[in-house]
N, C-alpha and C. Protein backbone atom coordinates (compact mmCIF):
# COMPACT_ATOMS: atom_id res chain seq x y z
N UNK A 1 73.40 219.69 -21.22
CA UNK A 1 74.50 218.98 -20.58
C UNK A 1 75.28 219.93 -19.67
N UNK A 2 75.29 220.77 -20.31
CA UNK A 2 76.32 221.95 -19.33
C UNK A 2 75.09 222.15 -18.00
N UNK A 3 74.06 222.57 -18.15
CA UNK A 3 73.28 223.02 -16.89
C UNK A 3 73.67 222.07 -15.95
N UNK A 4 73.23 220.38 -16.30
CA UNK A 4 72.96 218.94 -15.64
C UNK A 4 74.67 219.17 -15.25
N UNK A 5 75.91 219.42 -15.46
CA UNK A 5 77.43 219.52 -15.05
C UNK A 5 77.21 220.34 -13.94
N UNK A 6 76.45 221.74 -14.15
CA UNK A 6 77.00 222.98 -13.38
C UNK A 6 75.94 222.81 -12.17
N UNK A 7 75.25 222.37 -12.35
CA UNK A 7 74.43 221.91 -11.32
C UNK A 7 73.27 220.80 -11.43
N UNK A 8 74.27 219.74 -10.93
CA UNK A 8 73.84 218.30 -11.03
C UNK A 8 72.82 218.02 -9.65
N UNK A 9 72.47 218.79 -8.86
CA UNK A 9 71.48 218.87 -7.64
C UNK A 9 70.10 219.27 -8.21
N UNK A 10 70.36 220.14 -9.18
CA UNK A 10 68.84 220.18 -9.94
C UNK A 10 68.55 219.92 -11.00
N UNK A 11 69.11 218.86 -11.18
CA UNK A 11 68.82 217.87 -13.10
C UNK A 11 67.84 216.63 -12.33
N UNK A 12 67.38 216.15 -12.50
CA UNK A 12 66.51 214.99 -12.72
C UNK A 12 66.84 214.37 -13.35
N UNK A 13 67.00 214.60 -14.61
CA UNK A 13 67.64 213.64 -16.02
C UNK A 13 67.91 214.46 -17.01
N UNK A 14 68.58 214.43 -17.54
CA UNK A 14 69.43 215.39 -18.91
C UNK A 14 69.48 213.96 -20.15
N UNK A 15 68.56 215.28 -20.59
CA UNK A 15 68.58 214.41 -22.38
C UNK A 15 69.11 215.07 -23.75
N UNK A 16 69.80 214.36 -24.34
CA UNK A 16 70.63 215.70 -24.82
C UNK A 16 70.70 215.03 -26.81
N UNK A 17 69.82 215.50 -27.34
CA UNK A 17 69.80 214.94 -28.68
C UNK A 17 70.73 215.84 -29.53
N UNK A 18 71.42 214.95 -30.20
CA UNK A 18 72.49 215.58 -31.31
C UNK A 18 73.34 216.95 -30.90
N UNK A 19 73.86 216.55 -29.80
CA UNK A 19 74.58 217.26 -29.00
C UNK A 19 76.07 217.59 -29.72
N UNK A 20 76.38 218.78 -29.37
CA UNK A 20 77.65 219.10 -29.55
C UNK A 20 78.58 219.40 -28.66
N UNK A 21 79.90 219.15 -28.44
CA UNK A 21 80.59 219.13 -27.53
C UNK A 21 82.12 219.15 -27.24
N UNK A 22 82.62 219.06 -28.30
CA UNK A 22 83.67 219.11 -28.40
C UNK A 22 84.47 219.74 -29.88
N UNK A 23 84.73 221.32 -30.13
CA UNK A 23 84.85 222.35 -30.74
C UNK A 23 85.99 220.99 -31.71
N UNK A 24 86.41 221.92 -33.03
CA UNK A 24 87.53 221.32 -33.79
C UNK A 24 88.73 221.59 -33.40
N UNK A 25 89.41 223.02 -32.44
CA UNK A 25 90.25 222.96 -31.92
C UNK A 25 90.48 221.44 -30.48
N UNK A 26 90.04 221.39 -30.09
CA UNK A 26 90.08 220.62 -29.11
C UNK A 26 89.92 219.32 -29.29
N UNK A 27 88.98 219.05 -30.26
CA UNK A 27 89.37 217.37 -30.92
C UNK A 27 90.30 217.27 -32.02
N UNK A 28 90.74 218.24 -32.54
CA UNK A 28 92.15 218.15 -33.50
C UNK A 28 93.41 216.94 -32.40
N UNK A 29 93.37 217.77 -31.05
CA UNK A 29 94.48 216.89 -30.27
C UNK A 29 94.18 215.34 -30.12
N UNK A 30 92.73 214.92 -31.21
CA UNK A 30 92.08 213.47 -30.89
C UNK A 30 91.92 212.65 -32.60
N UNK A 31 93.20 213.25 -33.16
CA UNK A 31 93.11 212.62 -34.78
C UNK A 31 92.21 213.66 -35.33
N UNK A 32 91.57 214.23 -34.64
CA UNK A 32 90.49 214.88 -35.91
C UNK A 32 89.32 213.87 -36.21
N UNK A 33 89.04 212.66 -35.79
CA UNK A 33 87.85 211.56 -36.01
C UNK A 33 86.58 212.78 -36.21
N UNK A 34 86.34 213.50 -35.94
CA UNK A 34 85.12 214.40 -36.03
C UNK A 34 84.84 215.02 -36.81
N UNK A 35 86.34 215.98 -37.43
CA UNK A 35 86.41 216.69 -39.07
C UNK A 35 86.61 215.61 -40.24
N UNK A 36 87.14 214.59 -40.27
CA UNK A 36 86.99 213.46 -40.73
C UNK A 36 85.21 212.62 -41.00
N UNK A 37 84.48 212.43 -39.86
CA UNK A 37 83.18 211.66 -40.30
C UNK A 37 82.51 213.16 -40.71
N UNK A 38 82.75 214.38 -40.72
CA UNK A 38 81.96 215.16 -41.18
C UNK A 38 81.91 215.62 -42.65
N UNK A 39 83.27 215.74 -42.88
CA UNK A 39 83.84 215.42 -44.27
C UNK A 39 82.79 214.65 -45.34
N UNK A 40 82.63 212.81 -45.07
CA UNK A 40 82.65 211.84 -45.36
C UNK A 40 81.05 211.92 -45.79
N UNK A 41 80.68 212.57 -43.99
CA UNK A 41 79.32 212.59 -44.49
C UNK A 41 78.43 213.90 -45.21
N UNK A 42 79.20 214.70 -45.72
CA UNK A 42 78.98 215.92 -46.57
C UNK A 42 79.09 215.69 -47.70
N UNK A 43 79.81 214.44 -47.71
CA UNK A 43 80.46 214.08 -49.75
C UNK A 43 79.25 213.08 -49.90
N UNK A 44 78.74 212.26 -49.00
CA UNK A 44 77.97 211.12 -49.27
C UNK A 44 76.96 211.77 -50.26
N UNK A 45 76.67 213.03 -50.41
CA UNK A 45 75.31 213.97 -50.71
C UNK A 45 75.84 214.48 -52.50
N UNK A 46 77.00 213.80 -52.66
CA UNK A 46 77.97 214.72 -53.97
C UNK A 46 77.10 214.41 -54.73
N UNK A 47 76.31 213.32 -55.18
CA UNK A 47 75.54 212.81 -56.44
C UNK A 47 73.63 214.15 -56.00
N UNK A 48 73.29 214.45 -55.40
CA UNK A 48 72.17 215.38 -55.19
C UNK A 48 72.13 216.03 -55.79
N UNK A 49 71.01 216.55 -56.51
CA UNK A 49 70.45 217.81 -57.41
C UNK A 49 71.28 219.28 -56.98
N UNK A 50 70.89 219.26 -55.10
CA UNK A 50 71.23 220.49 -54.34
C UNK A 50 72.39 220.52 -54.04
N UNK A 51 73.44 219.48 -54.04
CA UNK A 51 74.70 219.68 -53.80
C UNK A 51 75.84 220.91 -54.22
N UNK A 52 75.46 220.58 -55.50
CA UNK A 52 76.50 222.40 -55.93
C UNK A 52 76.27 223.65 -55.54
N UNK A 53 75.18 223.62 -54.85
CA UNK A 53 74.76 224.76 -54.53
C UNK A 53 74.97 225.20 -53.51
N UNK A 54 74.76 223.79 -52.36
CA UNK A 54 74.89 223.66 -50.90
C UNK A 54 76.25 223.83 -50.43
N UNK A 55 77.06 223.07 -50.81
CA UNK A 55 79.03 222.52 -50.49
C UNK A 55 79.70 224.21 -50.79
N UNK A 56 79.24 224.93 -51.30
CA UNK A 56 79.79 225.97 -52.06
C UNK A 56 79.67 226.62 -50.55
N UNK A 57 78.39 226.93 -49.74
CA UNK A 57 77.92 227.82 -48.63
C UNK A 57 78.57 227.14 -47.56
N UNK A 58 78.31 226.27 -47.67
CA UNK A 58 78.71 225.00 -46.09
C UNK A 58 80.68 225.36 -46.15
N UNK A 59 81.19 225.19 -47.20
CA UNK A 59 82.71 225.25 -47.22
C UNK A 59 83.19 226.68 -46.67
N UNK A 60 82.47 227.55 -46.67
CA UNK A 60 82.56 229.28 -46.80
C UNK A 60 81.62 229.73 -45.28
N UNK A 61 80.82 228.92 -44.47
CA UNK A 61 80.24 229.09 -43.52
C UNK A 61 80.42 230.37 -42.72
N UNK A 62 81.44 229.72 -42.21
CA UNK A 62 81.98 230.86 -40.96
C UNK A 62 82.16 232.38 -41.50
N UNK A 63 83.00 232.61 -42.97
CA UNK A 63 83.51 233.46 -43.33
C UNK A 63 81.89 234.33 -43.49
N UNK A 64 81.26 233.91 -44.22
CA UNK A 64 79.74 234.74 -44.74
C UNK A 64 79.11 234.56 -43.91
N UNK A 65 79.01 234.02 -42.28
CA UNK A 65 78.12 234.42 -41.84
C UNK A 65 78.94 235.53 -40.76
N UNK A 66 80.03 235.55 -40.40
CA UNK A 66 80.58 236.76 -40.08
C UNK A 66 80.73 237.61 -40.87
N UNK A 67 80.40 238.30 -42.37
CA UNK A 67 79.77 238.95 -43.14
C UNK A 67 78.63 239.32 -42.87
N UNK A 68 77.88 238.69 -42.70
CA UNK A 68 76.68 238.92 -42.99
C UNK A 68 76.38 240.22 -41.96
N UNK A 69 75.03 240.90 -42.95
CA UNK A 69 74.89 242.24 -41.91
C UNK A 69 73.46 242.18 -41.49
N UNK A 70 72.32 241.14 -42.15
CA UNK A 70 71.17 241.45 -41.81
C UNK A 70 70.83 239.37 -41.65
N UNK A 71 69.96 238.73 -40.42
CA UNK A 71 69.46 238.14 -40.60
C UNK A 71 68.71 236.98 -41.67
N UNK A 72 68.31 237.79 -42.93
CA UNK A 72 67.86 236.81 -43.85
C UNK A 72 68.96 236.52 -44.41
N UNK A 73 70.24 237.46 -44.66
CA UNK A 73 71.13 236.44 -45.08
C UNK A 73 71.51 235.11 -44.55
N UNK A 74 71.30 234.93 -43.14
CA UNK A 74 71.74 233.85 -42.77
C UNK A 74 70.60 232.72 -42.89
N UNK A 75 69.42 233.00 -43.00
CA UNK A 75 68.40 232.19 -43.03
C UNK A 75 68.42 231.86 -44.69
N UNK A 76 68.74 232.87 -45.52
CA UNK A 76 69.26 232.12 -46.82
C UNK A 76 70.13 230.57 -46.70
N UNK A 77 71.14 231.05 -46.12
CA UNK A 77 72.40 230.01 -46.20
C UNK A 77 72.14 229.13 -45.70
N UNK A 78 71.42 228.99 -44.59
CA UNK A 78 70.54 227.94 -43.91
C UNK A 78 69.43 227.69 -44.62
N UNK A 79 68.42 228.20 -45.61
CA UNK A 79 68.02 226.95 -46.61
C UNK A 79 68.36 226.53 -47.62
N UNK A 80 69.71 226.40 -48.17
CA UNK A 80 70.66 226.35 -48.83
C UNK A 80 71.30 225.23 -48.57
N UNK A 81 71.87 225.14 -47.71
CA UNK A 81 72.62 224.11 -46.46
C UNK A 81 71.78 223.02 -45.58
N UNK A 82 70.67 223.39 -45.76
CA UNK A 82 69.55 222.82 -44.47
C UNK A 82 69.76 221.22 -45.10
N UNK A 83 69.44 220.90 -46.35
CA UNK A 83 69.75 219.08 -46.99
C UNK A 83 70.71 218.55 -45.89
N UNK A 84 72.01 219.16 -46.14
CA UNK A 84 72.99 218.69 -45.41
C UNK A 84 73.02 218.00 -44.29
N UNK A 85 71.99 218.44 -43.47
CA UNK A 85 71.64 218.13 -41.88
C UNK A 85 70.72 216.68 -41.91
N UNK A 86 70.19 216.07 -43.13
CA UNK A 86 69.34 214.89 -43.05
C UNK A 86 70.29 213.73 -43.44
N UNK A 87 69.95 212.90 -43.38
CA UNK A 87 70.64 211.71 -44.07
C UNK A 87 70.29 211.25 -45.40
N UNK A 88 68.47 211.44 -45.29
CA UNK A 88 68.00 211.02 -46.46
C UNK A 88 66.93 212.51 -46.71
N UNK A 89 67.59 213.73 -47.31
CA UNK A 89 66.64 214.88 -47.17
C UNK A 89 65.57 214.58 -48.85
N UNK A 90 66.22 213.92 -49.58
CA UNK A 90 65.12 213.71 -50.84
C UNK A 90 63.84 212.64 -50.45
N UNK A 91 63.89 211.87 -49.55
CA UNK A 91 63.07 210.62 -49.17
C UNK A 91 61.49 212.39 -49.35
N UNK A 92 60.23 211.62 -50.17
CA UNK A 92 59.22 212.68 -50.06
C UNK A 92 58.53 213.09 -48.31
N UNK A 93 58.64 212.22 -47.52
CA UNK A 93 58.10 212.40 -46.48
C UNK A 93 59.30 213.03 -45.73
N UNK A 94 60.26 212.91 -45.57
CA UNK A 94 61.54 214.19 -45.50
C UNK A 94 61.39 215.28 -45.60
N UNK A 95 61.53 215.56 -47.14
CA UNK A 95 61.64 216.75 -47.56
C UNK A 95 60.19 217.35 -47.13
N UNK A 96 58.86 217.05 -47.20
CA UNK A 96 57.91 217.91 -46.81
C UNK A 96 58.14 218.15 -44.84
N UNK A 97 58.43 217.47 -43.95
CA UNK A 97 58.78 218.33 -43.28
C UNK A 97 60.45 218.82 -43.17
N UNK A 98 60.87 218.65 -44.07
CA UNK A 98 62.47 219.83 -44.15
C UNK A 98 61.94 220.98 -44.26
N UNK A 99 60.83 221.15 -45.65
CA UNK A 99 59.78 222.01 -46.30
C UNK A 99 59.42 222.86 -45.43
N UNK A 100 58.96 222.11 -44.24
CA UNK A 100 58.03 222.87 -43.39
C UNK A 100 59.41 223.91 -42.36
N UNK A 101 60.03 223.34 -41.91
CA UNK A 101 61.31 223.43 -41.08
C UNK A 101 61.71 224.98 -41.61
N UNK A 102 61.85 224.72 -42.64
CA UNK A 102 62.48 225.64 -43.16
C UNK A 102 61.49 227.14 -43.54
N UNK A 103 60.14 226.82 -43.56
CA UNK A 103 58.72 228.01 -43.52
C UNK A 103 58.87 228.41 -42.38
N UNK A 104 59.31 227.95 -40.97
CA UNK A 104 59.11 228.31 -40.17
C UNK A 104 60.43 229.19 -39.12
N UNK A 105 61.57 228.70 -39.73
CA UNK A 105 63.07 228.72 -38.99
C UNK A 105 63.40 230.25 -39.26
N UNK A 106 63.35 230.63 -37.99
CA UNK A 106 64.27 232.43 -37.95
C UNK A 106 65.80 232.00 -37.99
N UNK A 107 66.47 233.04 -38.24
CA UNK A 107 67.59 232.98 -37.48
C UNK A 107 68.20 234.29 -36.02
N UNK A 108 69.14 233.68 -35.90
CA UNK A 108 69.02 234.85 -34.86
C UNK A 108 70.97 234.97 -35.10
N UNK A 109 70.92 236.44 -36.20
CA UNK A 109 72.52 236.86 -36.28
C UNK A 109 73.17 237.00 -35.36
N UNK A 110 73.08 237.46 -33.70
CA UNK A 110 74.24 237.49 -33.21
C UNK A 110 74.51 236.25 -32.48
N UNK A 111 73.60 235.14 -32.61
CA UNK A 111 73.87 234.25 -31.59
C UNK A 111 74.82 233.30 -33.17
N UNK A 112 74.32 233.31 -34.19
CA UNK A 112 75.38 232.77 -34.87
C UNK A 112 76.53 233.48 -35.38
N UNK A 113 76.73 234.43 -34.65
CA UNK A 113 77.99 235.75 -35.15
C UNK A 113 78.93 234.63 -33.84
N UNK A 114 78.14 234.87 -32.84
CA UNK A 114 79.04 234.28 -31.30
C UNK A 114 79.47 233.05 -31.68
N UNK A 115 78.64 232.12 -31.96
CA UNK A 115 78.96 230.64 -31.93
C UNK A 115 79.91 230.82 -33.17
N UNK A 116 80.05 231.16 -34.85
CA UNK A 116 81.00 231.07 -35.32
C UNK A 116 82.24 231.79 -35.25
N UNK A 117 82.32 232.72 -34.61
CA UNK A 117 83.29 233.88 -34.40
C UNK A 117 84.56 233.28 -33.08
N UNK A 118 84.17 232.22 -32.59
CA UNK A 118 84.92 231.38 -31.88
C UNK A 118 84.74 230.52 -30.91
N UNK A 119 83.63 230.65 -30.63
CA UNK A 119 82.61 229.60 -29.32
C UNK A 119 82.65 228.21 -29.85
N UNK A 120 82.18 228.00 -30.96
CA UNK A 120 82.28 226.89 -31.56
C UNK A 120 83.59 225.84 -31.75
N UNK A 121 84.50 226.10 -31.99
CA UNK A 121 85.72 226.28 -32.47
C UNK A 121 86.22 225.61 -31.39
N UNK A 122 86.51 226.33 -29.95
CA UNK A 122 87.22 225.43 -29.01
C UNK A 122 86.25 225.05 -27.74
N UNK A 123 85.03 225.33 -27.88
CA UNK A 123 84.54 224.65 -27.66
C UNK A 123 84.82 222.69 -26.78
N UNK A 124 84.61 222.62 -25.38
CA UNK A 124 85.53 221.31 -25.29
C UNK A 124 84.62 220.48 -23.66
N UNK A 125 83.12 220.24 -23.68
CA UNK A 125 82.54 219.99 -22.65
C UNK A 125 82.72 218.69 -21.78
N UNK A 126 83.68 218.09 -21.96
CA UNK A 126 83.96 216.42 -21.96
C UNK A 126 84.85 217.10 -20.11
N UNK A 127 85.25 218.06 -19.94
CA UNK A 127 85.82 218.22 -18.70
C UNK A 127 84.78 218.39 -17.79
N UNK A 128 83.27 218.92 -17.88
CA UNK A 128 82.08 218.97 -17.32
C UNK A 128 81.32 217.69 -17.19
N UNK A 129 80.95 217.28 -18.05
CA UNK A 129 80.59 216.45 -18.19
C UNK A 129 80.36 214.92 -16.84
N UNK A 130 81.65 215.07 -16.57
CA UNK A 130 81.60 214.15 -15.56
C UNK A 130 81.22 214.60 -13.98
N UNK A 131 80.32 215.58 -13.98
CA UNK A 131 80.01 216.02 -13.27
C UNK A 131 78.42 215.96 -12.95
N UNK A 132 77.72 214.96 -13.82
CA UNK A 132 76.94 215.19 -14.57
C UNK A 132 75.94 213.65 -13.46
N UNK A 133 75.49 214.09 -12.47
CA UNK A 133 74.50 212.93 -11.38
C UNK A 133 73.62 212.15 -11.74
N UNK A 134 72.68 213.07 -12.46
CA UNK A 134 71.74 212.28 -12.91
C UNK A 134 71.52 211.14 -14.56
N UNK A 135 70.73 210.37 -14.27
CA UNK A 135 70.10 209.88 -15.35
C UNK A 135 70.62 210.38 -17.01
N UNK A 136 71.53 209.95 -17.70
CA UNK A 136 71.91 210.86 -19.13
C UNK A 136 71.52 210.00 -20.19
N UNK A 137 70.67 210.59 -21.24
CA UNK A 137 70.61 209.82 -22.75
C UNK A 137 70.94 210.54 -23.74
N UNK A 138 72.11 210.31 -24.23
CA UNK A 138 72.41 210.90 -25.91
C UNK A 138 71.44 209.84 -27.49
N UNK A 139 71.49 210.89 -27.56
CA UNK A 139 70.47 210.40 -28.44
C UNK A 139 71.07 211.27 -30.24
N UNK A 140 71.78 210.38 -30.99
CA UNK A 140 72.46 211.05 -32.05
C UNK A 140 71.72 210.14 -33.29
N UNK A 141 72.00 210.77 -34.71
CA UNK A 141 71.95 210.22 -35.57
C UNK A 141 73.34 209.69 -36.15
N UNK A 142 73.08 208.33 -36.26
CA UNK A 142 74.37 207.87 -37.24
C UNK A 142 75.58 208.54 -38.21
N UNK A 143 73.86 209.04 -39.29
CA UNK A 143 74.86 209.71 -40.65
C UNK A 143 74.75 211.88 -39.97
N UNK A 144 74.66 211.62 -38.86
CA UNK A 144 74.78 213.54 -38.51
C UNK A 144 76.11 214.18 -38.77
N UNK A 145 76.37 215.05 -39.73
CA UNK A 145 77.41 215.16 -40.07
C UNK A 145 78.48 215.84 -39.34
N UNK A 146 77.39 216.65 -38.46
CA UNK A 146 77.85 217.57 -37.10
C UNK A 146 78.02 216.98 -36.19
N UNK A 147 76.82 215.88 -35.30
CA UNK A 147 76.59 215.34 -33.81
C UNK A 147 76.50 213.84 -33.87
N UNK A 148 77.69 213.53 -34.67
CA UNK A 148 76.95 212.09 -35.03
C UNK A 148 78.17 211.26 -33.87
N UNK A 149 78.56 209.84 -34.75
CA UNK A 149 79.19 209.17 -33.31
C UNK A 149 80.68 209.75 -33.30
N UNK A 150 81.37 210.51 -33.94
CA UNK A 150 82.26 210.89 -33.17
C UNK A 150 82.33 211.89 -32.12
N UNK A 151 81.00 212.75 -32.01
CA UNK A 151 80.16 213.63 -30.97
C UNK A 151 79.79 212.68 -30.16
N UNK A 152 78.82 212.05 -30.12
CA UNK A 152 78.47 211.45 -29.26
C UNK A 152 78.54 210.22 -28.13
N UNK A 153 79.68 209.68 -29.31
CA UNK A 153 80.43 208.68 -28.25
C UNK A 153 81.31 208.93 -27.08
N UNK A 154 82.49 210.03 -27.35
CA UNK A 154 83.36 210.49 -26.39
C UNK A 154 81.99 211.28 -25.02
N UNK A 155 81.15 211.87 -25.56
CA UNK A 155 80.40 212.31 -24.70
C UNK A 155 79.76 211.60 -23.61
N UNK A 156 79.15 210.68 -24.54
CA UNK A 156 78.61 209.57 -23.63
C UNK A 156 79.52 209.06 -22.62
N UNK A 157 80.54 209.03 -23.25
CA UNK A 157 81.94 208.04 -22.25
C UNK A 157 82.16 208.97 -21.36
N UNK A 158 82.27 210.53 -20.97
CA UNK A 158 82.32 211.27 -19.99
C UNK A 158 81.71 211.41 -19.08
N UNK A 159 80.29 211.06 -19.64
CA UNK A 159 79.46 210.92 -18.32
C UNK A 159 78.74 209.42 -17.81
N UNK A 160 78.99 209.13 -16.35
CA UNK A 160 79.12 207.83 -15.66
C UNK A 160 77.71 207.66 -15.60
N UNK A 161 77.42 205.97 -16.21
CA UNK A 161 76.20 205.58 -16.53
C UNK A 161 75.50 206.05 -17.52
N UNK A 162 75.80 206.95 -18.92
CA UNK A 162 75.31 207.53 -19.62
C UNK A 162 74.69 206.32 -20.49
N UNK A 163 73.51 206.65 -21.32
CA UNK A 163 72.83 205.25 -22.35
C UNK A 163 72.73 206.55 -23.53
N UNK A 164 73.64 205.79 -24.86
CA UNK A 164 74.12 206.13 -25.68
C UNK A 164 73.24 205.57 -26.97
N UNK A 165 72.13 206.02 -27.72
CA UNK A 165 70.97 205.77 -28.32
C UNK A 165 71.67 206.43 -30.08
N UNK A 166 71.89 205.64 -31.23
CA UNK A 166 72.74 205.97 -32.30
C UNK A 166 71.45 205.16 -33.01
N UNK A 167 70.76 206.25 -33.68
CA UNK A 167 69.94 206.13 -34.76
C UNK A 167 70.24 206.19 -36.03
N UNK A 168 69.79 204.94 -36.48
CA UNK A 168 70.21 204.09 -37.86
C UNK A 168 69.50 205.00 -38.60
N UNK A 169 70.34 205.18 -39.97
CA UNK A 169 70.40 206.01 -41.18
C UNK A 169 69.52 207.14 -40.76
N UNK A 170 70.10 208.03 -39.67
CA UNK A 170 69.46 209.17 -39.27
C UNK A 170 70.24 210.41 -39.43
N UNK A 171 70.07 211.68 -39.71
CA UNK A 171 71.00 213.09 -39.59
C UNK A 171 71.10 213.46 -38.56
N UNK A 172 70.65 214.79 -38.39
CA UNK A 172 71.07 215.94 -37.08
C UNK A 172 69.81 216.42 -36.73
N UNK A 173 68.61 215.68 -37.44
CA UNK A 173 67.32 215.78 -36.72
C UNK A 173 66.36 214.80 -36.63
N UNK A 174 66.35 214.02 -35.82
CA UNK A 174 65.82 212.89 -35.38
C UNK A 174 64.36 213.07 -35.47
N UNK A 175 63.86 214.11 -35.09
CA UNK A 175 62.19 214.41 -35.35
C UNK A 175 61.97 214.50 -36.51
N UNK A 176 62.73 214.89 -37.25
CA UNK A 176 62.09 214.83 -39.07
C UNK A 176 62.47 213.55 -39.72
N UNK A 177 63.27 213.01 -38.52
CA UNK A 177 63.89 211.61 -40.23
C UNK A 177 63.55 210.16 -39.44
N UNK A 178 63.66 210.03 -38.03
CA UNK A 178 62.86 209.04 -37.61
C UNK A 178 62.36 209.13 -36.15
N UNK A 179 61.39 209.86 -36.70
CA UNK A 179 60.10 210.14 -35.42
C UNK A 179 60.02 209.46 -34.17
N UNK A 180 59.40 207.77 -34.65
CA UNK A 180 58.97 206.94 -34.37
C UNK A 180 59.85 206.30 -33.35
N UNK A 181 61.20 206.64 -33.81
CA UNK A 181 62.90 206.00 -33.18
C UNK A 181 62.85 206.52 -32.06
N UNK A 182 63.02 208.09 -32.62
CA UNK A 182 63.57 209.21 -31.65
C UNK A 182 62.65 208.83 -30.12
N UNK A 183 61.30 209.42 -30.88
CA UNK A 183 60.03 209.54 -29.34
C UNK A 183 60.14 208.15 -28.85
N UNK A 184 59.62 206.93 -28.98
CA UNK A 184 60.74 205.99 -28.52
C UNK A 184 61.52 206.04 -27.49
N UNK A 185 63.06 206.42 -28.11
CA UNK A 185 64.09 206.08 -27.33
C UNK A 185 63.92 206.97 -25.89
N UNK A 186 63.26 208.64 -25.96
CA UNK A 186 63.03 209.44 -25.15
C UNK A 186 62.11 208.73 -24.39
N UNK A 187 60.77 208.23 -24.59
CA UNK A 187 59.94 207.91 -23.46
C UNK A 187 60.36 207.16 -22.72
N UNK A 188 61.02 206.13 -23.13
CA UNK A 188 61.57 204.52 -22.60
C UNK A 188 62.59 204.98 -21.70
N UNK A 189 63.32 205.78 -21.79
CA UNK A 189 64.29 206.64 -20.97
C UNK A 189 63.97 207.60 -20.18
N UNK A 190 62.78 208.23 -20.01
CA UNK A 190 62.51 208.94 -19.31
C UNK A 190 61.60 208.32 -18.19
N UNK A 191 60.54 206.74 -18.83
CA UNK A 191 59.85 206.06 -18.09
C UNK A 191 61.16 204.86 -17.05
N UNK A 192 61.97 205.42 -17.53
CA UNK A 192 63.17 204.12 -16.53
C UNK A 192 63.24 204.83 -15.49
């Protein structure tokens, strides 16, 4: 989204799945609707096997991963936390590719040192946005606890003519929880 803003002469079409965009400083001045559905949808998970384990890391995020001194710590906390990001991460065809997701996922410490250390935070792309020429599809999950519709609605509304695609009982990864939706909504949007 930011490229398709900063230079809308060479976007074609900007597709932007489970997008983030607007930091917690900067939607605080908007009720907070965003720390609120994230809340809501972090507790939905309270009855889970992995929950006590998970809410403990997820609540403490920022602090331990600006701790952290080597990489696998953070790829710990991230498969620890990783449930969190599905809607339905126990469904068996889920969890074997969460399974997989997670065999394969590096992390990379300083780019999450940057993004939690304050990038994230005020974070506020809705002033770009409307800058934005070409062709736009957001493409979010419902239950995303991060990019869901209080992300993706204000976003959508920033940029003129945007088609705003909110996948039913979906998380923060549309390729693992509904494939079929996701690729879908992308081709049909990219064939318009």
């Amino acid at each position: 989204m930011t490229y398709a803003a900063l230079f809308p002469d060479s976007t074609a079409a900007c597709v932007a799945v489970a997008a983030f965009g607007i930091g917690p400083d900067a939607e605080a001045q908007h009720a907070g609707e965003a720390q609120a559905e994230m809340e809501a949808l972090l507790a939905r998970h309270a009855g889970s096997p992995w929950y006590s384990a998970a809410r403990p890391v997820m609540d403490s995020w920022t602090e331990r991963l600006l701790a952290a001194t080597d990489a696998a710590e953070m790829e710990a906390m991230m498969a620890t936390v990783l449930p969190f990001y599905l809607a339905e991460p126990d469904k068996p065809e889920v969890a074997a590719r969460l399974a997989e997701l997670g065999r394969v996922m590096k992390a990379d410490l300083a780019a999450g040192k940057a993004w939690e250390g304050g990038l994230y935070q005020s974070v506020d792309l809705r002033p770009l946005l409307g800058n934005i020429t070409s062709p736009a599809l957001i493409v979010a999950g419902e239950l995303d606890f991060i990019c869901g519709p209080a992300q993706a609605q204000p976003i959508a509304r920033a940029i003129t003519g945007a088609q705003l695609v909110m996948l039913p009982g979906c998380g923060h990864i549309p390729s693992i929880e509904a494939p079929q939706q996701y690729r879908h909504a992308v081709t049909e949007f990219l064939r318009s």
